[in-house]
C-alpha atoms as a PDB file:
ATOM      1  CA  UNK A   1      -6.985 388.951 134.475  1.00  0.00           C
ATOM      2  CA  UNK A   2     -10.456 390.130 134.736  1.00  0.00           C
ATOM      3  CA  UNK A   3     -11.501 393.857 134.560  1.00  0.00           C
ATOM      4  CA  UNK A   4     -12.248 394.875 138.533  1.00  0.00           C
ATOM      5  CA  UNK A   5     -15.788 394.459 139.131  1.00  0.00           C
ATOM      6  CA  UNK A   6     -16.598 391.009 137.132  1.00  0.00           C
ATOM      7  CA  UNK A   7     -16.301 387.843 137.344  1.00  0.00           C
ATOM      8  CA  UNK A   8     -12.894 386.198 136.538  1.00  0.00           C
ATOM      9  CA  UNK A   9     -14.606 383.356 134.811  1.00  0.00           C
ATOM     10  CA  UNK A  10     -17.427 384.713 133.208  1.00  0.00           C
ATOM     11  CA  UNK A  11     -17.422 387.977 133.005  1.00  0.00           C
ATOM     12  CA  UNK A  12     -20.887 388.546 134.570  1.00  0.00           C
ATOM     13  CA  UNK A  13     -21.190 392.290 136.400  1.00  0.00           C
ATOM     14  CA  UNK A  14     -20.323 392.427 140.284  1.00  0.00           C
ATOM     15  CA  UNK A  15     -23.723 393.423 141.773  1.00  0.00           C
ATOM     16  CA  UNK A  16     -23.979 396.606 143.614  1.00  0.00           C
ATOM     17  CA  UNK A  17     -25.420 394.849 146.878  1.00  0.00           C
ATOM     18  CA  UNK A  18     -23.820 391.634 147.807  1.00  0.00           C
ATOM     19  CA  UNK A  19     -25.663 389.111 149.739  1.00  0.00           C
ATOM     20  CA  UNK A  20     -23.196 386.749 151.741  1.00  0.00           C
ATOM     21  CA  UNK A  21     -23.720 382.943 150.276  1.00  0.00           C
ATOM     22  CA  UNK A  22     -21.318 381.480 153.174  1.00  0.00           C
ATOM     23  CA  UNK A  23     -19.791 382.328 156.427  1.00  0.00           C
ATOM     24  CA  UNK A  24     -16.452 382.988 154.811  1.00  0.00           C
ATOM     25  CA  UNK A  25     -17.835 385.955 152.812  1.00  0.00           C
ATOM     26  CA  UNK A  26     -20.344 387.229 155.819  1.00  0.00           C
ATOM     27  CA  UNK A  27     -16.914 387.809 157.844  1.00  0.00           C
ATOM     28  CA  UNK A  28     -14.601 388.385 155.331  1.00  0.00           C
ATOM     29  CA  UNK A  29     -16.812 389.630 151.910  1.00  0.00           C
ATOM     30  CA  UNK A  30     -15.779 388.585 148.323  1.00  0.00           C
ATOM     31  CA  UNK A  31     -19.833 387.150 146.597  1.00  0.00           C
ATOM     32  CA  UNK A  32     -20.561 384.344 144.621  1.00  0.00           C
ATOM     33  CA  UNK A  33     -21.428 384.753 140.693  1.00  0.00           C
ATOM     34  CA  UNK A  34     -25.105 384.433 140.206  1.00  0.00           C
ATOM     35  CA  UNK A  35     -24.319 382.973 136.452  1.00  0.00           C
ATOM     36  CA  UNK A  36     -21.542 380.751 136.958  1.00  0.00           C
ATOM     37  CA  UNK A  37     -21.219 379.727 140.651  1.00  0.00           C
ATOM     38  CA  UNK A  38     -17.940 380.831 140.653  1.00  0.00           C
ATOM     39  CA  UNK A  39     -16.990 382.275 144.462  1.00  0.00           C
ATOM     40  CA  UNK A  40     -14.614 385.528 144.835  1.00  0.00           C
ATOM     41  CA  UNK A  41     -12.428 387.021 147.372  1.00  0.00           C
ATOM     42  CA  UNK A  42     -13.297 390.568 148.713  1.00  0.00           C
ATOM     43  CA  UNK A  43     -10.684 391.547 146.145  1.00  0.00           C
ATOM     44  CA  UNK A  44     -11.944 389.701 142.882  1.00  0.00           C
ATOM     45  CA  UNK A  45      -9.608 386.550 142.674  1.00  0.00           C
ATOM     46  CA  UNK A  46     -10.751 383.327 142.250  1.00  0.00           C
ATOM     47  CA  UNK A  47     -11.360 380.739 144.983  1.00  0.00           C
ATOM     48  CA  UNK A  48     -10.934 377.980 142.924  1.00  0.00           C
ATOM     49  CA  UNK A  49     -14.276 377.067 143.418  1.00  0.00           C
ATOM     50  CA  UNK A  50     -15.576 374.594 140.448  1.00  0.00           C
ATOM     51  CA  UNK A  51     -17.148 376.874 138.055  1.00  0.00           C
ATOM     52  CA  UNK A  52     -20.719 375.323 137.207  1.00  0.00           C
ATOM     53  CA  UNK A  53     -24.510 376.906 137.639  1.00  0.00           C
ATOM     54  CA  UNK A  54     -25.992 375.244 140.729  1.00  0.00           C
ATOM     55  CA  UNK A  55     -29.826 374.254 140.306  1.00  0.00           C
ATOM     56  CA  UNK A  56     -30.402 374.790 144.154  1.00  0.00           C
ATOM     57  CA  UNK A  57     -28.850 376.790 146.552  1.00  0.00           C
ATOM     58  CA  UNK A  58     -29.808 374.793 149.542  1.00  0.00           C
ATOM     59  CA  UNK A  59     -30.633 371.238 148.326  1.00  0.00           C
ATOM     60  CA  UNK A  60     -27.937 368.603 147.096  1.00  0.00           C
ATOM     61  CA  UNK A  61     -28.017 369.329 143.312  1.00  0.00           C
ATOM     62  CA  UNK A  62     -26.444 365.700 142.688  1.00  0.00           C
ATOM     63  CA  UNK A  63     -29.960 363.998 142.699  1.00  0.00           C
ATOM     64  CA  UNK A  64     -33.032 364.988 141.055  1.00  0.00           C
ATOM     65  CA  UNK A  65     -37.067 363.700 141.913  1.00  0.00           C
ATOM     66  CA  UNK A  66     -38.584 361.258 139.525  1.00  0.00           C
ATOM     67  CA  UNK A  67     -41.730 363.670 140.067  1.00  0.00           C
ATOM     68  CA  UNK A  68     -40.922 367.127 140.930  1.00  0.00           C
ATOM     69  CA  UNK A  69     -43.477 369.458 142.621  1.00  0.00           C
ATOM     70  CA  UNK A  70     -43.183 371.948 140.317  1.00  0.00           C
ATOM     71  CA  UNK A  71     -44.528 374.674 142.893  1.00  0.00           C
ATOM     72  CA  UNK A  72     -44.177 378.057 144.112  1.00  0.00           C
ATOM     73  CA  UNK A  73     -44.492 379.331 147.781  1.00  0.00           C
ATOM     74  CA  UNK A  74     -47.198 381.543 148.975  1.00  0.00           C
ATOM     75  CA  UNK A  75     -45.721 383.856 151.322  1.00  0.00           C
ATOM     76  CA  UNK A  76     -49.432 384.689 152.924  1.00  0.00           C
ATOM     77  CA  UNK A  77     -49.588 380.922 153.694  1.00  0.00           C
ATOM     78  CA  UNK A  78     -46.618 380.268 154.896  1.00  0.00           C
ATOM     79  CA  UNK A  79     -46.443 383.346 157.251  1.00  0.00           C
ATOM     80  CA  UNK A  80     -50.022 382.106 158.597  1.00  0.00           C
ATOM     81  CA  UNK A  81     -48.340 378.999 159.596  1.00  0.00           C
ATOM     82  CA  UNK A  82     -44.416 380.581 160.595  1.00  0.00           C
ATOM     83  CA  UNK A  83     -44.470 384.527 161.656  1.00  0.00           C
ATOM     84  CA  UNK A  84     -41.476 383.640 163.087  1.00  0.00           C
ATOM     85  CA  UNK A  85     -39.884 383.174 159.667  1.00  0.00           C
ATOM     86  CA  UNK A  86     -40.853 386.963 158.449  1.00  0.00           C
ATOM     87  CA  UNK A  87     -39.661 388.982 161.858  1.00  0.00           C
ATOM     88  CA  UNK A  88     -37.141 391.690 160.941  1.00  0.00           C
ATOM     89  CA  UNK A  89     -34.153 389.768 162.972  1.00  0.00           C
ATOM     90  CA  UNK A  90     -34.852 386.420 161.218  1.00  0.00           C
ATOM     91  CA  UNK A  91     -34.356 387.553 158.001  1.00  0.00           C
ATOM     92  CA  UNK A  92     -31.176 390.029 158.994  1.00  0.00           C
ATOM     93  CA  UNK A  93     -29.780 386.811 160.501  1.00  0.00           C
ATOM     94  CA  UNK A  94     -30.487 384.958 156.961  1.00  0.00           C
ATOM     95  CA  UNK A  95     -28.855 388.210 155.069  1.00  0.00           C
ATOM     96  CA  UNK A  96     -25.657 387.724 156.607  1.00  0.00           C
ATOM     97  CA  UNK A  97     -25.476 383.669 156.784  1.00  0.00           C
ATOM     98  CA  UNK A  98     -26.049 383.500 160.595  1.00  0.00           C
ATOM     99  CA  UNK A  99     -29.445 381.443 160.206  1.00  0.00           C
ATOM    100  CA  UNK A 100     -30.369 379.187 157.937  1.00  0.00           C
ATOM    101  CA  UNK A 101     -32.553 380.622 154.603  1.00  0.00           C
ATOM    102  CA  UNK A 102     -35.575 378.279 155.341  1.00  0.00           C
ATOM    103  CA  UNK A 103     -37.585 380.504 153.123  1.00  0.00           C
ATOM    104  CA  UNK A 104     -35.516 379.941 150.072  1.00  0.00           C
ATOM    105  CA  UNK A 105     -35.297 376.046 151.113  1.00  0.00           C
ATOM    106  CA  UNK A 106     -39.156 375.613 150.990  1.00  0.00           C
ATOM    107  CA  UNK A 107     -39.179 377.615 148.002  1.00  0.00           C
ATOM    108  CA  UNK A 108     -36.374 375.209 146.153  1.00  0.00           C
ATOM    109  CA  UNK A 109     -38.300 371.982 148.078  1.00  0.00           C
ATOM    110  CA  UNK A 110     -41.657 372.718 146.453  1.00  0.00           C
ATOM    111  CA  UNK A 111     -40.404 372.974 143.110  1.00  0.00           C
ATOM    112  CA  UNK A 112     -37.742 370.237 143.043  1.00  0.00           C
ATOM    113  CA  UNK A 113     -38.611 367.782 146.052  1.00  0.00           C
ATOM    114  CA  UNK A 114     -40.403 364.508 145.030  1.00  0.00           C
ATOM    115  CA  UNK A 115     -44.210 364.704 145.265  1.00  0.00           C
ATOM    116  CA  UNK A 116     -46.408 362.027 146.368  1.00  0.00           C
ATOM    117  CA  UNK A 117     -49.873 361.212 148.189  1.00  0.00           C
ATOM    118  CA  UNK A 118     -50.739 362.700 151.343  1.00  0.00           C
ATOM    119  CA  UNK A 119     -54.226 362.005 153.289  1.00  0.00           C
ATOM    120  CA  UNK A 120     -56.138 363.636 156.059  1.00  0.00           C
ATOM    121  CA  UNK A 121     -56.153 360.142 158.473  1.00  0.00           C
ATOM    122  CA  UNK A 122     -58.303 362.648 161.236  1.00  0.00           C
ATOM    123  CA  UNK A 123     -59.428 366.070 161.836  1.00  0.00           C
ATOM    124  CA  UNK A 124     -60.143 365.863 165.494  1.00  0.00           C
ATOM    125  CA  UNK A 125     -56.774 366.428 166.543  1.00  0.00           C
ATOM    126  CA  UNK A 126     -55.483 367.144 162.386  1.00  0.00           C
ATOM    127  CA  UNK A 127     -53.357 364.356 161.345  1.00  0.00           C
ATOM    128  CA  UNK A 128     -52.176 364.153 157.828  1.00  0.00           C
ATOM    129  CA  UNK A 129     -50.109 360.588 156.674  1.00  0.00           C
ATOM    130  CA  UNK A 130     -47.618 361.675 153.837  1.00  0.00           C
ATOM    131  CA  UNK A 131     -46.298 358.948 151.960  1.00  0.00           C
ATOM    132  CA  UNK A 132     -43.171 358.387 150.300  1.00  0.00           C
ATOM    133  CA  UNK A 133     -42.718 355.532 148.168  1.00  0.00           C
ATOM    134  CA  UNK A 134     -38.818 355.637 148.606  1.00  0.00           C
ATOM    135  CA  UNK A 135     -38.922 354.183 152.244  1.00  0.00           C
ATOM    136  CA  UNK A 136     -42.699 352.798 151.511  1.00  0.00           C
ATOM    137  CA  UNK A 137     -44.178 354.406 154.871  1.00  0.00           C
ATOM    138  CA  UNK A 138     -45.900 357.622 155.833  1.00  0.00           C
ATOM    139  CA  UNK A 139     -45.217 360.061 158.447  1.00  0.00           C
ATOM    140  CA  UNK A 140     -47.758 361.763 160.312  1.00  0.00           C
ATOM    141  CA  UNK A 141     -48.065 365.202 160.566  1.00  0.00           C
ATOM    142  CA  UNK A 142     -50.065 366.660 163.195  1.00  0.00           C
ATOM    143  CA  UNK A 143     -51.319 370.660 161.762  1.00  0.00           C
ATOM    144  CA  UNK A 144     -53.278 373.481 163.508  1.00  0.00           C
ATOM    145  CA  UNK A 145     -57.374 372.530 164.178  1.00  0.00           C
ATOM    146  CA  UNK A 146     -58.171 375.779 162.081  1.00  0.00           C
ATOM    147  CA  UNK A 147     -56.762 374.259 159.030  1.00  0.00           C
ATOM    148  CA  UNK A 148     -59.926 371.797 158.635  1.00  0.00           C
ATOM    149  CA  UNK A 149     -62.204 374.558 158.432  1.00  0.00           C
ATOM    150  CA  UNK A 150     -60.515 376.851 156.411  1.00  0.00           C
ATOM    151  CA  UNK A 151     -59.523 373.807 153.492  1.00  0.00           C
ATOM    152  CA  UNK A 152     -62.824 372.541 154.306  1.00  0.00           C
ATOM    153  CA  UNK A 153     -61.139 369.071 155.177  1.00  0.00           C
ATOM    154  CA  UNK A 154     -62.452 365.935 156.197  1.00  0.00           C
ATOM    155  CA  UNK A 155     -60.955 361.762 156.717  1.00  0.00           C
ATOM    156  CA  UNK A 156     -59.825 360.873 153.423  1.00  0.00           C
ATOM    157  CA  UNK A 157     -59.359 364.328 151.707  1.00  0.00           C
ATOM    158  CA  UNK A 158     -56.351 364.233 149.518  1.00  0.00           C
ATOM    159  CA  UNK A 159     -53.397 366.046 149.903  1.00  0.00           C
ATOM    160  CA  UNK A 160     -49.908 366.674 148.190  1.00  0.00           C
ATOM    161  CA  UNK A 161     -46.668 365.792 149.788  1.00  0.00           C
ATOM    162  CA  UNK A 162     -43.127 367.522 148.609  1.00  0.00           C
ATOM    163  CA  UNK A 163     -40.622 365.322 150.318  1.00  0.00           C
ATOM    164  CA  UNK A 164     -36.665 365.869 150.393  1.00  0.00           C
ATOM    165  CA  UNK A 165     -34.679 363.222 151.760  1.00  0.00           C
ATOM    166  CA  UNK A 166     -31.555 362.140 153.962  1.00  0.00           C
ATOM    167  CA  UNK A 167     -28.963 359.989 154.288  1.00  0.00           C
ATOM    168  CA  UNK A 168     -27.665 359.724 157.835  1.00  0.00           C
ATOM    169  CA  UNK A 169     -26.319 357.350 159.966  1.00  0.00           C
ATOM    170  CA  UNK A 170     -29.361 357.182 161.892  1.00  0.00           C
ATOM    171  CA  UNK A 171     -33.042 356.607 160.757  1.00  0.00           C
ATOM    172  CA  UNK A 172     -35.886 358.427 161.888  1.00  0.00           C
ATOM    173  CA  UNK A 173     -37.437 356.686 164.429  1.00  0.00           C
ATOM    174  CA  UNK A 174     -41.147 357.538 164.106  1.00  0.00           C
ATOM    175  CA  UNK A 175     -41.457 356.109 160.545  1.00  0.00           C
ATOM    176  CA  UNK A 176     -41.754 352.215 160.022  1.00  0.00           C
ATOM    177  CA  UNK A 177     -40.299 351.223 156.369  1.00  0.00           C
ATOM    178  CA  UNK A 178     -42.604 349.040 154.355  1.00  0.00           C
ATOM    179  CA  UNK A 179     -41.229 346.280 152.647  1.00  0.00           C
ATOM    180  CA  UNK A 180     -40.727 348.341 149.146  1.00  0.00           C
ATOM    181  CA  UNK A 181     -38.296 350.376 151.097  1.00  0.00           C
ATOM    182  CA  UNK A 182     -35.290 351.237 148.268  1.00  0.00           C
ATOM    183  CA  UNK A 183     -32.814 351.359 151.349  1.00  0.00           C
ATOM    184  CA  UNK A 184     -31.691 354.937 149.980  1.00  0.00           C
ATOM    185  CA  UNK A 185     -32.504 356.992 152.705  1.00  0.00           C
ATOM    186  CA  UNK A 186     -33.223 356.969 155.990  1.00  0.00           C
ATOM    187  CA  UNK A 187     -34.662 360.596 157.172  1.00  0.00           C
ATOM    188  CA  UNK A 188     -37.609 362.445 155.226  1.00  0.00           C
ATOM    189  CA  UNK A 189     -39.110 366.070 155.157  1.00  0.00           C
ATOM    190  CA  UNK A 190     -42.397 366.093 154.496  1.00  0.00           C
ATOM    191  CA  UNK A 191     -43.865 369.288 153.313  1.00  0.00           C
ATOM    192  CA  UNK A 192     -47.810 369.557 152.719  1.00  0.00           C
ATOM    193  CA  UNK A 193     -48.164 371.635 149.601  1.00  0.00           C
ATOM    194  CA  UNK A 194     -51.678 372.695 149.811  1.00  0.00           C
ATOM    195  CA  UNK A 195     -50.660 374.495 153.007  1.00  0.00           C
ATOM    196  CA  UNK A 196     -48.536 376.593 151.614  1.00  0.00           C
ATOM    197  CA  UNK A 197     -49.040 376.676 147.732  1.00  0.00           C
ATOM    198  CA  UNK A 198     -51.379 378.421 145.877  1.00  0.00           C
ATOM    199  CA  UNK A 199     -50.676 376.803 142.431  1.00  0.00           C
ATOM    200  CA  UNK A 200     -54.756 375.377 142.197  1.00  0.00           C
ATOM    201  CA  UNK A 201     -53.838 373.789 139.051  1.00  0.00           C
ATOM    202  CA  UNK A 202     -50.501 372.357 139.526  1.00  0.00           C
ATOM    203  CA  UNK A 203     -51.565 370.788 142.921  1.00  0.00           C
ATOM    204  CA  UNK A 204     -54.752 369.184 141.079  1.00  0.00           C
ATOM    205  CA  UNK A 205     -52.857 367.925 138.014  1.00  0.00           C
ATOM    206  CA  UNK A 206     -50.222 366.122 140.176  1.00  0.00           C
ATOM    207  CA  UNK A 207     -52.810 364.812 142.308  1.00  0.00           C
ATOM    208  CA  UNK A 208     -54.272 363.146 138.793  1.00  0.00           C
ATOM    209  CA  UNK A 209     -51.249 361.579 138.077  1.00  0.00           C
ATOM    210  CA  UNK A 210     -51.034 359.671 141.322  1.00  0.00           C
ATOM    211  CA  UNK A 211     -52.405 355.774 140.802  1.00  0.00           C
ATOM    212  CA  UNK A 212     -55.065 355.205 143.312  1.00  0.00           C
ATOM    213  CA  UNK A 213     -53.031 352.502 144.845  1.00  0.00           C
ATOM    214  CA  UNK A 214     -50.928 355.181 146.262  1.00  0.00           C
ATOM    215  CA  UNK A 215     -53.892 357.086 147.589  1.00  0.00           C
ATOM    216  CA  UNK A 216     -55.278 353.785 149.358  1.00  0.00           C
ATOM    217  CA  UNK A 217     -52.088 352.681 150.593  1.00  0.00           C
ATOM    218  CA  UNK A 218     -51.042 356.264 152.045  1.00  0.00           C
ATOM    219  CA  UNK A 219     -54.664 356.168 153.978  1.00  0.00           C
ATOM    220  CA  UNK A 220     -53.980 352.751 155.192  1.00  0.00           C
ATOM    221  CA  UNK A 221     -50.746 353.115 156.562  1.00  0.00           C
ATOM    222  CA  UNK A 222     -51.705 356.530 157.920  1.00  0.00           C
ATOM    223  CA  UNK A 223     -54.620 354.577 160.151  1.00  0.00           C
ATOM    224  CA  UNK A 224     -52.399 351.686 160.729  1.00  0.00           C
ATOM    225  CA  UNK A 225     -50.064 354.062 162.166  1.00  0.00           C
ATOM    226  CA  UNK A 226     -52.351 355.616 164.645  1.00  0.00           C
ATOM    227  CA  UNK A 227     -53.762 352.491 165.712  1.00  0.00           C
ATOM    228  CA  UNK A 228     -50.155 351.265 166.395  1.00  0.00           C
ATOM    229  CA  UNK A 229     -48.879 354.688 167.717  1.00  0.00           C
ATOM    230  CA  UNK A 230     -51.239 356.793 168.853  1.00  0.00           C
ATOM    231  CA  UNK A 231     -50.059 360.098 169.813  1.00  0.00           C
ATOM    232  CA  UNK A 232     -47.144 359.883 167.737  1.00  0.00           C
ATOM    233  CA  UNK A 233     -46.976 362.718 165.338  1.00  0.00           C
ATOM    234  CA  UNK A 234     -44.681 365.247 163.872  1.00  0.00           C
ATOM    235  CA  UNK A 235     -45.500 368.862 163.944  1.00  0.00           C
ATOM    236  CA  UNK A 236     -46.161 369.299 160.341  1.00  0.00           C
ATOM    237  CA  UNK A 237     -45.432 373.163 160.004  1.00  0.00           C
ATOM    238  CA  UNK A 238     -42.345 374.185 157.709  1.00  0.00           C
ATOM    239  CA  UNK A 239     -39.470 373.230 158.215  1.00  0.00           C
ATOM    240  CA  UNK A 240     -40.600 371.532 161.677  1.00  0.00           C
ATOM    241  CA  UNK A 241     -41.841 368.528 159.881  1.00  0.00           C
ATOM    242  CA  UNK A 242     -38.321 367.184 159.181  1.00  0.00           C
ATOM    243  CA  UNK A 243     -38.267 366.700 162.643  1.00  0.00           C
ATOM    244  CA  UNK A 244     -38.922 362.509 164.001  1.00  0.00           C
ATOM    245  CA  UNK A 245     -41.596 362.580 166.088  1.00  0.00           C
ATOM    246  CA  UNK A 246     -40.350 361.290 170.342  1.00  0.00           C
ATOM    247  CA  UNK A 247     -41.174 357.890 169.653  1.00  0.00           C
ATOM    248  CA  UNK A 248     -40.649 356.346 173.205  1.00  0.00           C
ATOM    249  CA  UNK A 249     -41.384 359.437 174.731  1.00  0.00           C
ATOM    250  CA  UNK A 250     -45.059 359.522 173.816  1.00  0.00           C
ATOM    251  CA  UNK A 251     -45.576 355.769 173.888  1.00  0.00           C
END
């Protein structure tokens, strides 16, 4: 038996303020050991939860990217492109597990999720084609006009992609797998890290150690795609861009 205030498999320190980590401890308290990963009732007892450190709080921690972003989030950025995300009520909701932290996901996507090439197929509307080399294909991600101006972008500029990846029964429907598709996965989030990075020399360094086949393939499947689809395009804001584009809809 534990002394009251620690944890009854570590021994780490109760903290003061507890922020719920489910909706079991938002209605009915008890917190979730920081060190461990072990999770508590309101009283201190053990949930029997398995007791190991979690890498991610909101990503599946039983796979790991070949080539890991290795970023960090600029809040500036990404408020510019979600205010929505830093109103008062948003992040209350996220406090007490009501809405879902997208903040901390982007955070955990950019320095986890798998980076690849991403290229500007047209800035007149802004399309970007992210690749990913797990299904082969791109998806294309339409952004704000002011973004070519401000990143001083033009056809062919290069970009950096931070893709997570599902499993569901159902595959996207706006994205056509090429025929190196692994068969793994069938949804994709594709976040564009220069839009909401500011790690200059982490974004050019991974952008190095791309091939240039990648580059050239992400550009020509990007303009194959709008000559095939046009008008087809995610919205490629955070965490909107995990979202198919309406295929038939559009078409």
């Amino acid at each position: 038996m534990s002394p009251a205030g620690e944890c009854p498999a570590c021994g780490t320190p109760q903290p003061v303020v507890r922020k719920p980590s489910n909706w079991r401890q938002a209605l009915w308290g008890g917190w979730t050991c920081p060190n461990c990963g072990s999770e508590m009732d309101r009283w201190g007892r053990n949930l029997g939860v398995p007791v190991r450190r979690r890498r991610t709080w909101t990503r599946n921690d039983a796979t790991a990217a070949s080539n890991p972003g290795g970023l960090t989030l600029c809040h500036e950025k990404l408020r510019a492109l979600r205010p929505d995300l830093y109103r008062p009520l948003q992040r209350l909701r996220e406090m007490v597990g009501l809405s879902f932290p997208q903040r901390t996901y982007l955070e955990e996507q950019l320095q986890h999720g798998d980076s690849r090439a991403a290229v500007v197929v047209s800035v007149i509307p802004l399309l970007v084609a992210a690749y990913t080399d797990e299904m082969d294909c791109v998806a294309i991600l339409e952004f704000p006009d002011e973004l070519v101006a401000e990143y001083n972008l033009r056809e062919g500029t290069r970009l950096l992609t931070v893709n997570s990846y599902g499993d569901g029964p159902e595959w996207h429907e706006d994205l056509v797998p090429g025929p190196n598709n692994t068969e793994r996965f069938t949804e994709l989030n594709p976040l564009i890290a220069d839009f909401v990075s500011d790690d200059a020399e982490r974004l050019a360094s991974r952008k190095q150690e791309i091939l240039a086949d990648e580059w050239q393939r992400a550009y020509r499947m990007g303009r194959s795609y709008l000559k095939h689809r046009p008008g087809v395009a995610r919205d490629g804001r955070p965490v909107f861009c995990g979202e198919p584009a309406e295929v038939l809809r559009k078409q």
